[in-house]
N, C-alpha and C. Protein backbone atom coordinates (compact mmCIF):
# COMPACT_ATOMS: atom_id res chain seq x y z
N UNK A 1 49.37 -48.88 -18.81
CA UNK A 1 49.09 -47.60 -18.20
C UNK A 1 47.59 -47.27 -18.26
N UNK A 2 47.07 -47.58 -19.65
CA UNK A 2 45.56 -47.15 -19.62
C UNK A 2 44.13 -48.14 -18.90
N UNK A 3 45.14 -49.26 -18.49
CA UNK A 3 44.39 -50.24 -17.18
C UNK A 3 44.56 -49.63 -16.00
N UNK A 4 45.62 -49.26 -16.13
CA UNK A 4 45.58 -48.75 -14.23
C UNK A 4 45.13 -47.44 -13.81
N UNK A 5 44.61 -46.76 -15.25
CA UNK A 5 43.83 -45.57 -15.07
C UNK A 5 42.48 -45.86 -14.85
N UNK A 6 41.93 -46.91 -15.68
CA UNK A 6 40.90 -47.62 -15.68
C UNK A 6 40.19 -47.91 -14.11
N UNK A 7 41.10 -48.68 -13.46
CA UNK A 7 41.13 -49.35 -12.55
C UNK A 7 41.53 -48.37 -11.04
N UNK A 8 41.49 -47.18 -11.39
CA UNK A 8 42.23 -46.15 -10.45
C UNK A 8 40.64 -45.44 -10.78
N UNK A 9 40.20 -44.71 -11.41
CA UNK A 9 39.62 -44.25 -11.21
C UNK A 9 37.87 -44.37 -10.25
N UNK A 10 37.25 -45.63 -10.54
CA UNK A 10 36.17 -45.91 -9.17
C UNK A 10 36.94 -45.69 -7.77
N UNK A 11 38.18 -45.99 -7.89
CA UNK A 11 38.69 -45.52 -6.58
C UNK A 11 38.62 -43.67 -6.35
N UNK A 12 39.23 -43.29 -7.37
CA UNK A 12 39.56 -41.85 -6.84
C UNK A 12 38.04 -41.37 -7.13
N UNK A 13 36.90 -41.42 -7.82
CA UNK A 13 35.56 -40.98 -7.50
C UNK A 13 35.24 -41.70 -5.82
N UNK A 14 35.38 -42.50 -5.08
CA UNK A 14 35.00 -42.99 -4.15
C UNK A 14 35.54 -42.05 -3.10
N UNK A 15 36.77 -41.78 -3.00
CA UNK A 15 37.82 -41.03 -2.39
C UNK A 15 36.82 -39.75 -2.27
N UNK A 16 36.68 -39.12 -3.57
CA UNK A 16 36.36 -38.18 -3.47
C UNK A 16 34.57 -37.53 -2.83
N UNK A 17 33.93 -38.95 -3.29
CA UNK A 17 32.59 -38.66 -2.31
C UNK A 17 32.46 -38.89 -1.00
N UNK A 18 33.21 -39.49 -0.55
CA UNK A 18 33.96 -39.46 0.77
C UNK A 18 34.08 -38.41 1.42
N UNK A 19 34.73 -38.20 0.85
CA UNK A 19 35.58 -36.56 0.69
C UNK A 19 34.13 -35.13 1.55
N UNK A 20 33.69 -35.15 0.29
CA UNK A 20 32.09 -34.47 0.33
C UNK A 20 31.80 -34.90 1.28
N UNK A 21 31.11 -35.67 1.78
CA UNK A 21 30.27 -36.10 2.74
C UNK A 21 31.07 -35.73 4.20
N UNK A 22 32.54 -36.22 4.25
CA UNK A 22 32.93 -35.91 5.63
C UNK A 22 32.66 -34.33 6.06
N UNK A 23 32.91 -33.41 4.90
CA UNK A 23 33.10 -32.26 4.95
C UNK A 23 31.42 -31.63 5.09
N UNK A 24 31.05 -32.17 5.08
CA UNK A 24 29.14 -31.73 5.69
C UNK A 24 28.83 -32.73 6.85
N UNK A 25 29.80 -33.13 7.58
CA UNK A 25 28.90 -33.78 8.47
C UNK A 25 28.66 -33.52 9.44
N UNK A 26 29.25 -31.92 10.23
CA UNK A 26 29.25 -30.91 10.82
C UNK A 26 28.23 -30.13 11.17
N UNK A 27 28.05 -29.76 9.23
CA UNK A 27 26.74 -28.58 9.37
C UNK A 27 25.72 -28.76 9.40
N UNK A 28 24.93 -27.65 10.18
CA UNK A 28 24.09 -27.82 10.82
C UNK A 28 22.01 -27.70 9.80
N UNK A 29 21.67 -29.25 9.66
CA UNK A 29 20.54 -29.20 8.54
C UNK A 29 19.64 -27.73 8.63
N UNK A 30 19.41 -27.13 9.76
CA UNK A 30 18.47 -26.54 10.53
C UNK A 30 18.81 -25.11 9.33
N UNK A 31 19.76 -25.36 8.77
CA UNK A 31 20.51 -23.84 8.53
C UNK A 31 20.52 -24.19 7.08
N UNK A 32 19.49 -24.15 6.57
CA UNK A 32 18.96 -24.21 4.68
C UNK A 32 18.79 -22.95 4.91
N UNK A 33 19.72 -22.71 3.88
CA UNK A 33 19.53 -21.05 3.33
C UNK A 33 17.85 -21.06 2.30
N UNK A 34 18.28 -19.73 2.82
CA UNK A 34 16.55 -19.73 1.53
C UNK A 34 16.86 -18.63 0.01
N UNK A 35 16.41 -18.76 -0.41
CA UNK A 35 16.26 -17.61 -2.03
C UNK A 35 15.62 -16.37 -1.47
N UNK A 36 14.65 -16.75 -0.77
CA UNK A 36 13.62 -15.37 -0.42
C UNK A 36 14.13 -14.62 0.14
N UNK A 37 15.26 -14.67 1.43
CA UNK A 37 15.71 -13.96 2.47
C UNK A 37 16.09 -12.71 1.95
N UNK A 38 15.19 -11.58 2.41
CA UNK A 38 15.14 -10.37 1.47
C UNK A 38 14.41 -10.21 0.32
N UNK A 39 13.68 -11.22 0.50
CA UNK A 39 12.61 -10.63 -1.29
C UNK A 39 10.98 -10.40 -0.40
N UNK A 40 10.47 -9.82 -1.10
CA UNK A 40 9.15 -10.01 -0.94
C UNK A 40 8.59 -11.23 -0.59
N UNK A 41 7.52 -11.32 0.04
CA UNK A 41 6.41 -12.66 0.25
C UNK A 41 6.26 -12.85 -0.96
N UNK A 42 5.69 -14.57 -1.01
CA UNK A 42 4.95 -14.55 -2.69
C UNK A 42 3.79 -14.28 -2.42
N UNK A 43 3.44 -13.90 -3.71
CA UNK A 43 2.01 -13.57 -3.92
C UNK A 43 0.90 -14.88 -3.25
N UNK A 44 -0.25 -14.46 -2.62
CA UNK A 44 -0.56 -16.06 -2.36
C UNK A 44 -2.02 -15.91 -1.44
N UNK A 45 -3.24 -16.40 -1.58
CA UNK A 45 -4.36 -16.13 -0.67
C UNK A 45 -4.23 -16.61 -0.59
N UNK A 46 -5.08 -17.26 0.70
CA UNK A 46 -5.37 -18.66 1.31
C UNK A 46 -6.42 -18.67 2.46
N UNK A 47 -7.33 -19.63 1.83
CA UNK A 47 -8.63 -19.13 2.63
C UNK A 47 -8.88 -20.23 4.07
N UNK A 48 -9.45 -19.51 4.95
CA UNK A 48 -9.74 -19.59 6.12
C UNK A 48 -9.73 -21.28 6.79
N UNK A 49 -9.11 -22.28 6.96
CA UNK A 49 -9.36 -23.48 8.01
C UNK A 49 -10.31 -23.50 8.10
N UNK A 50 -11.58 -24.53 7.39
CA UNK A 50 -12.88 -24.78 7.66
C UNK A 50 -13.03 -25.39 9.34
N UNK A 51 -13.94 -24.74 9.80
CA UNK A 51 -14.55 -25.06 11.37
C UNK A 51 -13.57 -24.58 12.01
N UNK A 52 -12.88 -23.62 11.65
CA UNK A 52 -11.31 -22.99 12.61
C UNK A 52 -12.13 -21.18 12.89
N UNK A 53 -12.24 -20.96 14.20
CA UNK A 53 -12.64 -19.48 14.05
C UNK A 53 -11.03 -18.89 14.21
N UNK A 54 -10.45 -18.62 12.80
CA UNK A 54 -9.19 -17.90 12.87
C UNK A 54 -9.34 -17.68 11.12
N UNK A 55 -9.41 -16.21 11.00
CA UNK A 55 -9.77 -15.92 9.39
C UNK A 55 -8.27 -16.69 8.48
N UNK A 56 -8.45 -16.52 7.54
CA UNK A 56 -7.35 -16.82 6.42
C UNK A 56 -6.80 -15.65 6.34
N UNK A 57 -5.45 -15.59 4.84
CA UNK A 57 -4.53 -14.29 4.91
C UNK A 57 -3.87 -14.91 3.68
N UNK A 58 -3.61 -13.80 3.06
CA UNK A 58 -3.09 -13.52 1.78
C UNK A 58 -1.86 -12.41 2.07
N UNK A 59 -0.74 -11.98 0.81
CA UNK A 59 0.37 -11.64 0.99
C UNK A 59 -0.12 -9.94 1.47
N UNK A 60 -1.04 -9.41 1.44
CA UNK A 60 -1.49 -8.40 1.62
C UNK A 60 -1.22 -8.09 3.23
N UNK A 61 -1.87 -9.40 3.95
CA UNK A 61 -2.61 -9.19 5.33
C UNK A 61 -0.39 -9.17 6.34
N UNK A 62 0.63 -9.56 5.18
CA UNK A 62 1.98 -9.49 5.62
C UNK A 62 2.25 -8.14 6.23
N UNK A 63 1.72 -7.30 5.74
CA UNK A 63 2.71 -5.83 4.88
C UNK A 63 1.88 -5.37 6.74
N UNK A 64 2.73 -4.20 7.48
CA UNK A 64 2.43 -3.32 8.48
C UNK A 64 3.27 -3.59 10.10
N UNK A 65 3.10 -4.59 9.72
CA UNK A 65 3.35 -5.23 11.04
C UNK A 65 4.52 -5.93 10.92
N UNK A 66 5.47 -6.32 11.47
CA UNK A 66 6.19 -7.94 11.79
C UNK A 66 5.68 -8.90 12.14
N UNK A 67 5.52 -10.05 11.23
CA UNK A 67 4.79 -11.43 11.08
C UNK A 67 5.64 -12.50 11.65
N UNK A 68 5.02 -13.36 11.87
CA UNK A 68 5.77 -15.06 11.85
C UNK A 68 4.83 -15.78 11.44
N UNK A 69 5.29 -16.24 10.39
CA UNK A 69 4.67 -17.54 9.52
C UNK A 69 4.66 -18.67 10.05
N UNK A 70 4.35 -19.71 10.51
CA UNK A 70 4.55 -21.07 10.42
C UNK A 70 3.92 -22.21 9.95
N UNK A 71 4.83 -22.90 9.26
CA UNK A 71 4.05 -23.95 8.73
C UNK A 71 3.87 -25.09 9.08
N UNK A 72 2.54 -25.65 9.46
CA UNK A 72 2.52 -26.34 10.23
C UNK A 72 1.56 -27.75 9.77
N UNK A 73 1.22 -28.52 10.50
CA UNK A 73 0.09 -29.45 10.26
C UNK A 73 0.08 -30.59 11.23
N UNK A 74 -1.27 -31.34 11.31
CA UNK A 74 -1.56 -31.70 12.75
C UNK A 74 -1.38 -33.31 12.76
N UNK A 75 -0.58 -33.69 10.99
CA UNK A 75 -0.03 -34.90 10.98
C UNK A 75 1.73 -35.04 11.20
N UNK A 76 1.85 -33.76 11.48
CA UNK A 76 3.51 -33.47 11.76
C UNK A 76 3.87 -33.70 13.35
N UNK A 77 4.35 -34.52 14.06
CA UNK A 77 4.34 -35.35 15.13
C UNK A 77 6.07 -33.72 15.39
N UNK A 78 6.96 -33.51 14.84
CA UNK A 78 7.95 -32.28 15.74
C UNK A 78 6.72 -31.23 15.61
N UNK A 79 5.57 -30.54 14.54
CA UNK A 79 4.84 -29.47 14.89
C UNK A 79 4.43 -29.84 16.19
N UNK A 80 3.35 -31.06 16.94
CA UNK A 80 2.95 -30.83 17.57
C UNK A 80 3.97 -30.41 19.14
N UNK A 81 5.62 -31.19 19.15
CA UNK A 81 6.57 -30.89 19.99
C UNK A 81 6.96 -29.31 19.60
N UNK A 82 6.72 -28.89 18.60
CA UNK A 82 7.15 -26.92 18.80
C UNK A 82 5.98 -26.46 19.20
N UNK A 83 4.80 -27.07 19.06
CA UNK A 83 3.70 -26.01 19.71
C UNK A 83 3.58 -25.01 21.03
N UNK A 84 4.00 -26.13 22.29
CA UNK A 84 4.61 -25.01 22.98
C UNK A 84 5.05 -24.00 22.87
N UNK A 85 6.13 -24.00 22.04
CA UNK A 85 7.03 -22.72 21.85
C UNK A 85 6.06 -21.63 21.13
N UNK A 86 5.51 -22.42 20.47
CA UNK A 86 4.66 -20.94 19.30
C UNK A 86 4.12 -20.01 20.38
N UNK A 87 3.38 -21.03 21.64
CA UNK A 87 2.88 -20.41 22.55
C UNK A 87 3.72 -19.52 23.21
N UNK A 88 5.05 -19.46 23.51
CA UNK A 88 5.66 -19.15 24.10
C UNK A 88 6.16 -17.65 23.44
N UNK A 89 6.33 -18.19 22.17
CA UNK A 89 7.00 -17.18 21.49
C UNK A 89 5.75 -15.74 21.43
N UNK A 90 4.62 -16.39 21.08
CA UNK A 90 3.31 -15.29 21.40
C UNK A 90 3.65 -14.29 22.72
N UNK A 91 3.55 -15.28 23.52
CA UNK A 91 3.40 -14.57 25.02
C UNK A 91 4.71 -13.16 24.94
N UNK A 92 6.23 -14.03 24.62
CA UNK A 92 6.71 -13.12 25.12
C UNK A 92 7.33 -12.05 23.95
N UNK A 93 6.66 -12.43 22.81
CA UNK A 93 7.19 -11.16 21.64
C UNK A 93 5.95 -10.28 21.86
N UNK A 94 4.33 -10.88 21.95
CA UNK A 94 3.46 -10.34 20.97
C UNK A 94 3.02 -10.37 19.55
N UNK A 95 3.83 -10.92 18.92
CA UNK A 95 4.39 -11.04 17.36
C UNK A 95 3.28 -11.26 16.93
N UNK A 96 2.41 -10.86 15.51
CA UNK A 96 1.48 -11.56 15.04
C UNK A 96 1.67 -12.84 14.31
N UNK A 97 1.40 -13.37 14.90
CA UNK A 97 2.03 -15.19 14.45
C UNK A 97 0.94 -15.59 13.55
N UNK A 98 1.17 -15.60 12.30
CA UNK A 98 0.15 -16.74 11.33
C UNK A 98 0.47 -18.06 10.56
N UNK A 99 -0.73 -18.95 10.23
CA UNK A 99 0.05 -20.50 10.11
C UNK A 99 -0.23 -20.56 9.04
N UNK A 100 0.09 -21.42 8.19
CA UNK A 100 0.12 -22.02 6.91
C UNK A 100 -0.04 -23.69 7.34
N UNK A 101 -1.02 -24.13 6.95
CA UNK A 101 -1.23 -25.53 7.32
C UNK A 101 -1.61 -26.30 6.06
N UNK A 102 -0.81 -26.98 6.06
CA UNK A 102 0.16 -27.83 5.01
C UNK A 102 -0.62 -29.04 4.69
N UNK A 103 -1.48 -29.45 3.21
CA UNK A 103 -1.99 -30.43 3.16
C UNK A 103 -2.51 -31.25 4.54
N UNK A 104 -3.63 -30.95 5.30
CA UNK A 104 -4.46 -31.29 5.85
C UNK A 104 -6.23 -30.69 6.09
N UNK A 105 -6.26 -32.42 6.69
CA UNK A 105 -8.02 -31.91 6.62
C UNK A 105 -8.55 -31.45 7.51
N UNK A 106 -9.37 -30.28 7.00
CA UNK A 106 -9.71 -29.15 7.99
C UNK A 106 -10.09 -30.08 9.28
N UNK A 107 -10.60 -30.81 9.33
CA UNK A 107 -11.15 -31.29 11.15
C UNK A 107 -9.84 -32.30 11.65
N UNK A 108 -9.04 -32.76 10.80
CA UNK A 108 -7.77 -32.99 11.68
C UNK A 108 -6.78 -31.14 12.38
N UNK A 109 -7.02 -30.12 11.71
CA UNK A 109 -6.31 -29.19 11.46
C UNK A 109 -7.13 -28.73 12.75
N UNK A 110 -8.21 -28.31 13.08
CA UNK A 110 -9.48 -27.77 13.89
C UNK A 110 -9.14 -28.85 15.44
N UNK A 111 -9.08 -30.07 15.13
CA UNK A 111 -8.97 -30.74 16.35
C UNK A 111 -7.38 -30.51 17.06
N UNK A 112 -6.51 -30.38 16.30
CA UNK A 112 -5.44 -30.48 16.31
C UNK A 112 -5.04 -28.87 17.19
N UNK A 113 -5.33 -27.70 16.93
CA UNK A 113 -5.50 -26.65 17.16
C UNK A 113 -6.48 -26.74 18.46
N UNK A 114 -7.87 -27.38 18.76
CA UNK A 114 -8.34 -27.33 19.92
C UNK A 114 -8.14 -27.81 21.05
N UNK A 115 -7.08 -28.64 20.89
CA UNK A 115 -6.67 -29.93 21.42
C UNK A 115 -5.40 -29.03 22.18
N UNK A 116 -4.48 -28.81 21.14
CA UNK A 116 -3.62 -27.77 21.81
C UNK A 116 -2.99 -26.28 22.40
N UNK A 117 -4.26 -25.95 21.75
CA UNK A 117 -4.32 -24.13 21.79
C UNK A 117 -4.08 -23.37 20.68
N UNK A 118 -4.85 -22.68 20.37
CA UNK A 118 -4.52 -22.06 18.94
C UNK A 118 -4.03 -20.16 18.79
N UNK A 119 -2.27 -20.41 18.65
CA UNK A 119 -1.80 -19.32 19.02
C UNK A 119 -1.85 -18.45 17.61
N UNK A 120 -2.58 -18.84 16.85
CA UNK A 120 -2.18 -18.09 15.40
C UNK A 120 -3.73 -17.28 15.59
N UNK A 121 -2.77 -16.21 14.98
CA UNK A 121 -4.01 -14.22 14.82
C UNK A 121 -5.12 -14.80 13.56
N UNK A 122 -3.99 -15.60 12.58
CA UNK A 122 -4.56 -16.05 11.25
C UNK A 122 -4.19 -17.47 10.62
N UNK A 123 -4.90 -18.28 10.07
CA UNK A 123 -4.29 -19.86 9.63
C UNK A 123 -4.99 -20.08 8.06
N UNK A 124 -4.36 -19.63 7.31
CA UNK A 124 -4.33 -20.68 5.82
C UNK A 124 -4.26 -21.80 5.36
N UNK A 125 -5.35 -21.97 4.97
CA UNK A 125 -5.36 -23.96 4.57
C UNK A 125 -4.94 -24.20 3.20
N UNK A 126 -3.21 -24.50 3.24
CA UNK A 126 -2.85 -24.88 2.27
C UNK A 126 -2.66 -26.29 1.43
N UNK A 127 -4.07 -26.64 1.31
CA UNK A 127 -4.46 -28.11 0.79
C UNK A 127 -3.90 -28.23 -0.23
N UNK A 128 -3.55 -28.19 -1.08
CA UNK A 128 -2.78 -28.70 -2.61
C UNK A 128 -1.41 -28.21 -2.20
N UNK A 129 -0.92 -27.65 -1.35
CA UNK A 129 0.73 -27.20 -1.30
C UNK A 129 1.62 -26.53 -2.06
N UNK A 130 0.00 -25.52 -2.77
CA UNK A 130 1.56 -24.46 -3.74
C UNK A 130 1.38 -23.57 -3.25
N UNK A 131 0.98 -23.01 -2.16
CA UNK A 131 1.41 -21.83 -1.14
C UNK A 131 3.25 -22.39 -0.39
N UNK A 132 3.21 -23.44 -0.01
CA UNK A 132 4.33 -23.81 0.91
C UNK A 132 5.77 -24.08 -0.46
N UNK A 133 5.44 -24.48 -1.48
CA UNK A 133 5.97 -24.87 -2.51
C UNK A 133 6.63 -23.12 -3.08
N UNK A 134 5.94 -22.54 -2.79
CA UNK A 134 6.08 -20.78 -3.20
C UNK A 134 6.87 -20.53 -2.56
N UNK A 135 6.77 -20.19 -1.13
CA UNK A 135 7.61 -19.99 -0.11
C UNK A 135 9.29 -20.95 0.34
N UNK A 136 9.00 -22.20 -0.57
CA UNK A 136 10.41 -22.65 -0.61
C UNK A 136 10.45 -23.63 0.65
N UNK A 137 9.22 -24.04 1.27
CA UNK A 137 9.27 -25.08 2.42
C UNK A 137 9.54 -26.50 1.99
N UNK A 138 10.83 -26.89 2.78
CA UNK A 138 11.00 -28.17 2.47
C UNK A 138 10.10 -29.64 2.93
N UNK A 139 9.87 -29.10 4.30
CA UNK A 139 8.99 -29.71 4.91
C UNK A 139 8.25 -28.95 6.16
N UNK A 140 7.81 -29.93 6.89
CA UNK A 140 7.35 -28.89 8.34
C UNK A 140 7.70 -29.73 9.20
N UNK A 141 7.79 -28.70 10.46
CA UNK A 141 7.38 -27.48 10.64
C UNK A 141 8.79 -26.39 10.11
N UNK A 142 8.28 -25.05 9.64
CA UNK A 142 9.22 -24.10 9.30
C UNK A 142 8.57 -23.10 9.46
N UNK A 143 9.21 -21.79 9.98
CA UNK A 143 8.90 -20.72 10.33
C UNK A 143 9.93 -19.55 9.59
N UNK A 144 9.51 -18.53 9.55
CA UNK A 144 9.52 -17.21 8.57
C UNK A 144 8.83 -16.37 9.58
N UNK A 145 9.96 -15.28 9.31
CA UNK A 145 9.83 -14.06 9.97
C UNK A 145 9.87 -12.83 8.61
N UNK A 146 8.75 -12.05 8.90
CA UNK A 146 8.18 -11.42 7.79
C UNK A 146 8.56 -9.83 8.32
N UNK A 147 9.14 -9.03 7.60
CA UNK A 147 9.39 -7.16 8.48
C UNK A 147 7.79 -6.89 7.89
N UNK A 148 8.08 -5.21 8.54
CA UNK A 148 6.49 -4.63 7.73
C UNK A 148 6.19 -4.28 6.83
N UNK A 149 6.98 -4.58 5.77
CA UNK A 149 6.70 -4.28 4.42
C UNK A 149 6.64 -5.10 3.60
N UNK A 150 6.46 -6.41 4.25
CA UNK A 150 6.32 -8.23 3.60
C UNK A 150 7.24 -8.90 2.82
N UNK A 151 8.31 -8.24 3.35
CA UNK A 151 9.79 -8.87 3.24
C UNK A 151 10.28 -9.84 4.03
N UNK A 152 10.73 -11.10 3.74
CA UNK A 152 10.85 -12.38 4.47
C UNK A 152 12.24 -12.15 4.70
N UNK A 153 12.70 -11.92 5.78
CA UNK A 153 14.23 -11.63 6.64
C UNK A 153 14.62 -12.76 7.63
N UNK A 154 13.89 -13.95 7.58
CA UNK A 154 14.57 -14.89 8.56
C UNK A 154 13.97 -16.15 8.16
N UNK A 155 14.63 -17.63 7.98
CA UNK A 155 13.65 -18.40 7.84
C UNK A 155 14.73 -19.74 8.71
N UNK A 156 13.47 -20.16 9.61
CA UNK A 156 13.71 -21.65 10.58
C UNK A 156 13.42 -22.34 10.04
N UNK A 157 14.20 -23.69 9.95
CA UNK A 157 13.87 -25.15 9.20
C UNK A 157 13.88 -26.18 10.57
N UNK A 158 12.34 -26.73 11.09
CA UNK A 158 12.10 -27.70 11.88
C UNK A 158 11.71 -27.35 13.01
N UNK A 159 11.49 -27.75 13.70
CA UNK A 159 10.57 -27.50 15.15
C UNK A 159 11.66 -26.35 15.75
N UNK A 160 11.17 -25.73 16.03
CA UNK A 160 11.50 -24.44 17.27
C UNK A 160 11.53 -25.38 18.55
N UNK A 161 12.92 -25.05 19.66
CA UNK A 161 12.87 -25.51 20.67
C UNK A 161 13.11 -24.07 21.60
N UNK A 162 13.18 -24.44 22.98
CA UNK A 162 13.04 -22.92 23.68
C UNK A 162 14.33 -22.71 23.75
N UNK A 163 15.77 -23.24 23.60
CA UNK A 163 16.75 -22.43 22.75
C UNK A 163 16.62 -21.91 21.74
N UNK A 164 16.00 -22.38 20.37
CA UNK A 164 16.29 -21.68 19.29
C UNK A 164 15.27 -20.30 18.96
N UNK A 165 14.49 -20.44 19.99
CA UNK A 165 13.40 -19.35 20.52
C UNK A 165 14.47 -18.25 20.62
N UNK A 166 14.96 -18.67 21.75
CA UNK A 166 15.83 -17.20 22.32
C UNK A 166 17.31 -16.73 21.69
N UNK A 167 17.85 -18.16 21.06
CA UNK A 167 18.97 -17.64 20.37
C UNK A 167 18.81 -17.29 18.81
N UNK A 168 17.86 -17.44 18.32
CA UNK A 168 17.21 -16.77 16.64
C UNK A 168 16.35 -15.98 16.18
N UNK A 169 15.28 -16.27 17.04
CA UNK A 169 14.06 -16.24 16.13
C UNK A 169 13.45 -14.42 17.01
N UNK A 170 13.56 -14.87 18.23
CA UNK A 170 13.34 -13.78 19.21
C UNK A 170 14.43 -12.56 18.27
N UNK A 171 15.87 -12.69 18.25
CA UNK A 171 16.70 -11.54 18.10
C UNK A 171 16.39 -11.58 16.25
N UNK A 172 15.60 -12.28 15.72
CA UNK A 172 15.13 -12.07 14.24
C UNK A 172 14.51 -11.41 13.73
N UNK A 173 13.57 -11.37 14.97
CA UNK A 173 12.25 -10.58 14.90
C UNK A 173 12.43 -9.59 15.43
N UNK A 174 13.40 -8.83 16.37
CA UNK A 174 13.60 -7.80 17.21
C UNK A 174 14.25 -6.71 15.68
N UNK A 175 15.23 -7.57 15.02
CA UNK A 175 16.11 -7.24 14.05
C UNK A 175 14.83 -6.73 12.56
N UNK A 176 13.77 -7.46 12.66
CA UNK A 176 12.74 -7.07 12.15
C UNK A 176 12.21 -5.63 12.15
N UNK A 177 11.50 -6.26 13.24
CA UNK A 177 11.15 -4.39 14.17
C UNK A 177 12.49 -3.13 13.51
N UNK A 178 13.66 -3.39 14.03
CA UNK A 178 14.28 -2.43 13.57
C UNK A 178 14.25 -1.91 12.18
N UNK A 179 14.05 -2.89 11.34
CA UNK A 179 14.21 -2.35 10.10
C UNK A 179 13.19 -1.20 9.57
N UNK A 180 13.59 -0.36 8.46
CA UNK A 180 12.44 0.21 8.06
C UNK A 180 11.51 0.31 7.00
């Protein structure tokens, strides 16, 4: 009896990670919950993209307005496929859109931005990565929607496409605005 328990069990652990895995193979990666959703920004300066005329921003420059964060960088091959959209999303919210740019060097970051248009009000050069590490970014690109009192109420994991423009991020930020 205590062989065929032996001998039963790599099976029933196998069974069972099986198990797990079928049962996530559905959901959708894009949809990482976050810790922050509802807390404050973290605390966090971050100074200006050398050779970038777009100032830097700290958790201060959050608070008044409705923000969109994104984090971005100009060695991230989906950032440069959501760039469009950032553009897009500018045009038709208005939103003050600011970037967080993720371990890179300022003249890849500067070319990268001139090359494609630079829709951010404000861009933080987060060279060592404990601004993005704060905020809970797994990777990039990811975007955060900030209300006016620098409360993080929405967060996108991976390139923005012009669906997830209009079915999230747009009614995220509208849902923003409303709050008080």
């Amino acid at each position: 009896m205590n062989r065929f328990v032996l001998l039963a069990l790599p099976l029933i652990a196998l069974v069972a990670l099986v198990a797990v895995f079928a049962t996530s193979l559905n959901r959708d990666p894009s949809l990482v919950q976050s810790v922050l959703i509802d807390k404050p920004a973290p605390q966090f300066a971050l100074a200006a993209v050398e050779g970038l005329n777009a100032p830097g921003f700290d958790t201060e420059a959050l608070k008044g307005e409705v923000t969109v964060v994104n984090v971005f960088a100009s060695w991230c091959i989906p950032c440069r496929a959501e760039h469009p959209v950032l553009t897009q999303l500018k045009a038709a919210t208005g939103v003050r859109l600011f970037g967080i740019n993720q371990k890179d060097a300022p003249e890849n970051a500067t070319a990268f931005l001139r090359e494609l248009g630079n829709p951010y009000d404000k861009v933080g050069a987060d060279r060592d990565n404990r601004v993005s590490i704060d905020w809970g970014v797994y990777g990039v690109p990811e975007t955060f929607v900030v209300d006016r009192n620098g409360v993080i109420t929405f967060k996108h994991v991976g390139p923005m496409t012009p669906e997830t423009l209009t079915r999230d991020m747009i009614p995220a930020i509208q849902k923003a605005e409303a709050r008080t």
